[in-house]
N, C-alpha and C. Protein backbone atom coordinates (compact mmCIF):
# COMPACT_ATOMS: atom_id res chain seq x y z
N UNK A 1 -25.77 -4.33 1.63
CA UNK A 1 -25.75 -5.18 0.46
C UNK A 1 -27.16 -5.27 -0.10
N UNK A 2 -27.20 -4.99 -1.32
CA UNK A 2 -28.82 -5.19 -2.04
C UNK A 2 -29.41 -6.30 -2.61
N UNK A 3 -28.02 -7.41 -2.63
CA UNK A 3 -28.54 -8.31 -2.69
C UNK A 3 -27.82 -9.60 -2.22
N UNK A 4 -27.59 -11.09 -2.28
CA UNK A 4 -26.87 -12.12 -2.04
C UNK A 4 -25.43 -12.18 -2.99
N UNK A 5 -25.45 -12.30 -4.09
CA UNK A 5 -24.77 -12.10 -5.12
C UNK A 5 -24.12 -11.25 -4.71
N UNK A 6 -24.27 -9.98 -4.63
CA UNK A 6 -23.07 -8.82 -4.08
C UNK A 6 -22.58 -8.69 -2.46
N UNK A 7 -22.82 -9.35 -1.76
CA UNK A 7 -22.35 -9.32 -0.99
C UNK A 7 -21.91 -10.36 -0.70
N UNK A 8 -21.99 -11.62 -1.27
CA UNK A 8 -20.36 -13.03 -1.85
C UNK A 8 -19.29 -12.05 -2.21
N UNK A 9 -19.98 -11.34 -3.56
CA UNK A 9 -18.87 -10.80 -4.14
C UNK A 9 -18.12 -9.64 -3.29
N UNK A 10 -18.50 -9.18 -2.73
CA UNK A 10 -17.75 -8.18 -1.61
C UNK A 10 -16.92 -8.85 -0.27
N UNK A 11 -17.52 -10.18 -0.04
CA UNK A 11 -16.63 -11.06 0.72
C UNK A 11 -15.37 -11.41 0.16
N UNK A 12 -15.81 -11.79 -1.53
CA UNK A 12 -14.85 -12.31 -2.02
C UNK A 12 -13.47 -11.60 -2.41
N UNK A 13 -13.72 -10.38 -2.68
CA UNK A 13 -13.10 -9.29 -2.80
C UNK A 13 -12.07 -8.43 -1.43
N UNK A 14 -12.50 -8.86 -0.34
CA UNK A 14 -12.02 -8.76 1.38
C UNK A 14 -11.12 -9.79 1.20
N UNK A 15 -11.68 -10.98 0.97
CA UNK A 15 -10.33 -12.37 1.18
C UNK A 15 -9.24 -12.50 0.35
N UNK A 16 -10.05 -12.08 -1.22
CA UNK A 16 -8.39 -11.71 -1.63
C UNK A 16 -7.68 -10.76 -1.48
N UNK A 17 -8.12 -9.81 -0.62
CA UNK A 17 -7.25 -8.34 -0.79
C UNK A 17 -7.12 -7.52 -1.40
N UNK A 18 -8.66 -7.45 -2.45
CA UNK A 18 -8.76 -6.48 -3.77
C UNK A 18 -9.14 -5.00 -3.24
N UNK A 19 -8.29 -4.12 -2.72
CA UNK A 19 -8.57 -3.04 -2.24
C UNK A 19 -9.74 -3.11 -1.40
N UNK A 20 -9.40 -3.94 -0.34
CA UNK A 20 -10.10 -4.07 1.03
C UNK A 20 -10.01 -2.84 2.06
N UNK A 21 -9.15 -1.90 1.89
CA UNK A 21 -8.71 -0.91 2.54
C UNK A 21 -10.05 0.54 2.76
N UNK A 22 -10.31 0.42 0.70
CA UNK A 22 -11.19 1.14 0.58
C UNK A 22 -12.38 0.59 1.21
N UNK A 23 -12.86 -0.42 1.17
CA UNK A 23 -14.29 -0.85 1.64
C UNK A 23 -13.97 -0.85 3.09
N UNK A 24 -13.06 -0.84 3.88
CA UNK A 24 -12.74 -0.39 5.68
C UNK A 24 -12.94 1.16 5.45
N UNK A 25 -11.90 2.06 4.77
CA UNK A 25 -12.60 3.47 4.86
C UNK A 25 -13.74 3.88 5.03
N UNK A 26 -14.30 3.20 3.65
CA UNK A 26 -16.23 3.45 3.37
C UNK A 26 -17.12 2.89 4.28
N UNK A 27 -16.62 2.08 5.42
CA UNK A 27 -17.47 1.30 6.55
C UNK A 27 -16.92 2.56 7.71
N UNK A 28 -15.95 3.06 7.52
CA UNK A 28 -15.64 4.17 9.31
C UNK A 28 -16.70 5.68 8.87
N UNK A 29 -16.96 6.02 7.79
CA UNK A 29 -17.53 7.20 7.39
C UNK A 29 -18.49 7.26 8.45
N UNK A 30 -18.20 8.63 9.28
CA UNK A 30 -19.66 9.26 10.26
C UNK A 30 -20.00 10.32 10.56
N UNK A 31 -20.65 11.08 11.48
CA UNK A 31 -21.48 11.79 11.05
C UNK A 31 -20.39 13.02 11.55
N UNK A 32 -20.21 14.25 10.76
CA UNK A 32 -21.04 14.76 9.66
C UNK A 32 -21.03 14.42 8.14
N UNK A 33 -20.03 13.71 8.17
CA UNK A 33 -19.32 13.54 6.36
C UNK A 33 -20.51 11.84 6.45
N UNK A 34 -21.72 11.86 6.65
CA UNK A 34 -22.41 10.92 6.14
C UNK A 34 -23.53 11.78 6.14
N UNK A 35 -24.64 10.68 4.91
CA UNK A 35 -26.39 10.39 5.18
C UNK A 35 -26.93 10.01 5.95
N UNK A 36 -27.43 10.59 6.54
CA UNK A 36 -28.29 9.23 7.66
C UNK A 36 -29.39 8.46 7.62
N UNK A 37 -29.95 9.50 6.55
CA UNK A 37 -31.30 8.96 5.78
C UNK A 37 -31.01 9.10 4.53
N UNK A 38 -31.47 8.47 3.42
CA UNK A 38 -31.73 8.95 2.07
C UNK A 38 -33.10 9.11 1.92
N UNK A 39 -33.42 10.17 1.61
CA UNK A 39 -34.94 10.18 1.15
C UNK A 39 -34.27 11.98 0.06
N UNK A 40 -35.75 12.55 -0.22
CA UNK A 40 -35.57 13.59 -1.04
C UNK A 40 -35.46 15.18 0.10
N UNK A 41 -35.79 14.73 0.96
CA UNK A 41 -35.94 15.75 1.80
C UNK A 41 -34.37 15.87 2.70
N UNK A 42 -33.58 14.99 3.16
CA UNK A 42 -32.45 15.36 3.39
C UNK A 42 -31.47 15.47 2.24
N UNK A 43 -31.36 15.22 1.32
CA UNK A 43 -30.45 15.13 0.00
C UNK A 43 -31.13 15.96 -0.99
N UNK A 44 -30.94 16.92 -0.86
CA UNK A 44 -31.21 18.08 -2.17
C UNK A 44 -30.52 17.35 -3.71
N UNK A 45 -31.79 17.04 -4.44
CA UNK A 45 -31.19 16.84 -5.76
C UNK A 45 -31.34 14.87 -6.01
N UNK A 46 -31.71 14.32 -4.88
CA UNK A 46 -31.84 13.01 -4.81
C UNK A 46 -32.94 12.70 -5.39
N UNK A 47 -33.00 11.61 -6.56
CA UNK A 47 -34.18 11.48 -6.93
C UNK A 47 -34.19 9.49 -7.26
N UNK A 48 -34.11 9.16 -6.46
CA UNK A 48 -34.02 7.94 -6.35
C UNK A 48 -35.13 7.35 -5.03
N UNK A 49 -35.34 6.54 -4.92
CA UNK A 49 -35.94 5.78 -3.64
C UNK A 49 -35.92 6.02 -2.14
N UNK A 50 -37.11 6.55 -1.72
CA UNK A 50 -36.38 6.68 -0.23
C UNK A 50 -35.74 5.50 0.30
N UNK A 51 -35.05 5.81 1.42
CA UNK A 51 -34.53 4.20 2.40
C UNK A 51 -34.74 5.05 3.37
N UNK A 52 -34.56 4.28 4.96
CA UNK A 52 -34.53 4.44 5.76
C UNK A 52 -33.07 4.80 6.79
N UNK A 53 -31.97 4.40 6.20
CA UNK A 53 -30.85 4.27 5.90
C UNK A 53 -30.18 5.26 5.39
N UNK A 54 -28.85 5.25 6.00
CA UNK A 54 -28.15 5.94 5.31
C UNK A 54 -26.31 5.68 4.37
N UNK A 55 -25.34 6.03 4.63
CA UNK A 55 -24.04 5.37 4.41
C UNK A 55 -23.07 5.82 5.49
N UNK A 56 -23.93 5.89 6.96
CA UNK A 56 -22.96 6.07 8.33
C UNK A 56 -22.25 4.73 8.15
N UNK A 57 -21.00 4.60 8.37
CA UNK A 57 -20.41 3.29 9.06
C UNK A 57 -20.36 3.37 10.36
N UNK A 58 -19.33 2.67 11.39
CA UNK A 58 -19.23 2.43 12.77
C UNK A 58 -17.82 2.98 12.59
N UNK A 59 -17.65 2.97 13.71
CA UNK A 59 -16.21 3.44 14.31
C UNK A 59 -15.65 1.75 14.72
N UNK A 60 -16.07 0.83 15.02
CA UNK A 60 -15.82 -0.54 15.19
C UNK A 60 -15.09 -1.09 13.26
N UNK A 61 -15.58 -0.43 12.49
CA UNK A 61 -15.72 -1.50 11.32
C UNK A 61 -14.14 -2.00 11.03
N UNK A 62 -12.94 -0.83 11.72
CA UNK A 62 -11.47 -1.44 11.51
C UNK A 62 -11.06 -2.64 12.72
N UNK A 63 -11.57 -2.71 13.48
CA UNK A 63 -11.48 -4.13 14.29
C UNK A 63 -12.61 -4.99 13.33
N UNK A 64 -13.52 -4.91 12.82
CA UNK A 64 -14.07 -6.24 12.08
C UNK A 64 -13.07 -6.59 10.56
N UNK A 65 -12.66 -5.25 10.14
CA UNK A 65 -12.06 -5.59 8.81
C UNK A 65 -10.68 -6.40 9.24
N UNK A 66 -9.89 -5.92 10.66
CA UNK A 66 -8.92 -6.69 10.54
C UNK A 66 -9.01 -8.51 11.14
N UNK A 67 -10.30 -8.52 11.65
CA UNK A 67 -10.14 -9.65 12.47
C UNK A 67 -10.80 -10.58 11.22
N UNK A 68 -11.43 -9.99 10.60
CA UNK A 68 -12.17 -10.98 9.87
C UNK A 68 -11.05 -11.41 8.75
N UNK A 69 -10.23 -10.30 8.30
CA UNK A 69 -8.96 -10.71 7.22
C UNK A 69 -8.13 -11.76 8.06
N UNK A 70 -8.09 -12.11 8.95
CA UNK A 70 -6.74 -12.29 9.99
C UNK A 70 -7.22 -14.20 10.24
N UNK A 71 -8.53 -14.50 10.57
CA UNK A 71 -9.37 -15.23 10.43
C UNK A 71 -9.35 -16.18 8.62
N UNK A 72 -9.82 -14.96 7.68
CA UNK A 72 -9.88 -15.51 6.87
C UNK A 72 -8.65 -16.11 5.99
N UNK A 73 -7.76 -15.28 6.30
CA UNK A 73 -6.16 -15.40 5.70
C UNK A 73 -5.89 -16.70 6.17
N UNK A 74 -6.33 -16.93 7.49
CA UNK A 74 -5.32 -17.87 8.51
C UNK A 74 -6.11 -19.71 7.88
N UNK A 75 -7.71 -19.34 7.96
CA UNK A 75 -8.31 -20.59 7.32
C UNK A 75 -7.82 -20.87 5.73
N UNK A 76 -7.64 -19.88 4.77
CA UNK A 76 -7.18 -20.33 3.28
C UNK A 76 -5.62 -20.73 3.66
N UNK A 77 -4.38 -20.52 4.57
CA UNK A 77 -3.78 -21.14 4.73
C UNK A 77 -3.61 -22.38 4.79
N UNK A 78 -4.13 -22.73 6.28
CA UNK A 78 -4.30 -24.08 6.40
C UNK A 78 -4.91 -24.53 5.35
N UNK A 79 -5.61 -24.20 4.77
CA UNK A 79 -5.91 -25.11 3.54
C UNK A 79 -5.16 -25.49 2.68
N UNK A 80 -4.28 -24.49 2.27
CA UNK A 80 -3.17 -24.74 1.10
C UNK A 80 -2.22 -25.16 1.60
N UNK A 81 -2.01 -25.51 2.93
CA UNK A 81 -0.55 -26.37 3.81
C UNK A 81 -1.16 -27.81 3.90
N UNK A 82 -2.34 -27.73 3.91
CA UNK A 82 -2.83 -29.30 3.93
C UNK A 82 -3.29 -29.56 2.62
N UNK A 83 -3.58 -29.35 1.39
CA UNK A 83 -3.77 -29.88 0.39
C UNK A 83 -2.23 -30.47 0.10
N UNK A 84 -1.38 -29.23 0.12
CA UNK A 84 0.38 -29.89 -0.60
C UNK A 84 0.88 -30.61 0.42
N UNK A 85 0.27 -31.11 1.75
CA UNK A 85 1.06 -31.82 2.42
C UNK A 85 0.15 -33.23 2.25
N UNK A 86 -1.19 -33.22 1.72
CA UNK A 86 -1.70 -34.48 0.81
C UNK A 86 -1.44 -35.05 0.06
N UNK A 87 -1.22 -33.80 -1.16
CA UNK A 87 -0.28 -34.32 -2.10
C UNK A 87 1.02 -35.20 -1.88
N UNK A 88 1.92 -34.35 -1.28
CA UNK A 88 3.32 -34.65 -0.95
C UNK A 88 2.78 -36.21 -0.65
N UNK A 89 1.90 -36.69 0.60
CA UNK A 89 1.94 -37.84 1.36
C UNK A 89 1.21 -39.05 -0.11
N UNK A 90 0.63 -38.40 -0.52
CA UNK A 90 0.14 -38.75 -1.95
C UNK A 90 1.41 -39.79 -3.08
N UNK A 91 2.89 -38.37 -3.47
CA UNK A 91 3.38 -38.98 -3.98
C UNK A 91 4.58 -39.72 -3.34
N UNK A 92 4.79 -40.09 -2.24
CA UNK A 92 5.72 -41.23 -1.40
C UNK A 92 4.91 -41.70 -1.11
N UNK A 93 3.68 -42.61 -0.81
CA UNK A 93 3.25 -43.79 -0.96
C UNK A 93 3.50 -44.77 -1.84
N UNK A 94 3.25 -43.74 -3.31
CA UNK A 94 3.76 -44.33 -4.82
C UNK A 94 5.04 -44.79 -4.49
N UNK A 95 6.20 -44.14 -4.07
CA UNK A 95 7.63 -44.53 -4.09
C UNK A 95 7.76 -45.72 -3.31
């Protein structure tokens, strides 16, 4: 992530399920079908900034994508079972 801002927004994008699938693919990528470095000297034709870095993912990243969906799904639940069961207790008091 390059910055704070995009990587909310890439959280935010995991919890709702906005093609979370692709960003698990793009986290398993390894070596040989990755960079390991970016600089100009491994990437013929790169003319951008070295990093140190490359776009290897892990072989782990489909146990984090599912536990963290599984986690996050399960907390926005409970949330929305306890707001309408506030409500609900909300409007039979009135009655």
């Amino acid at each position: 992530f390059e910055t704070f801002g995009k990587a909310m927004l890439t959280v935010y994008q995991m919890v709702t399920g906005d093609e979370w699938m692709l960003l698990m693919k793009d986290c398993m990528v390894q070596a040989p079908y990755c960079t390991e470095t970016l600089d100009k000297i491994t990437v013929v034709g790169y003319h951008g900034p070295d990093f140190t870095f490359g776009d290897c993912g892990s072989s782990y990243s489909r146990q984090f994508f599912l536990v963290f969906k599984l986690i996050c799904e399960s907390v926005l639940l409970n949330l929305f079972v306890g707001m309408i069961l506030d409500n609900f207790s909300y409007i039979t008091d009135e009655v």
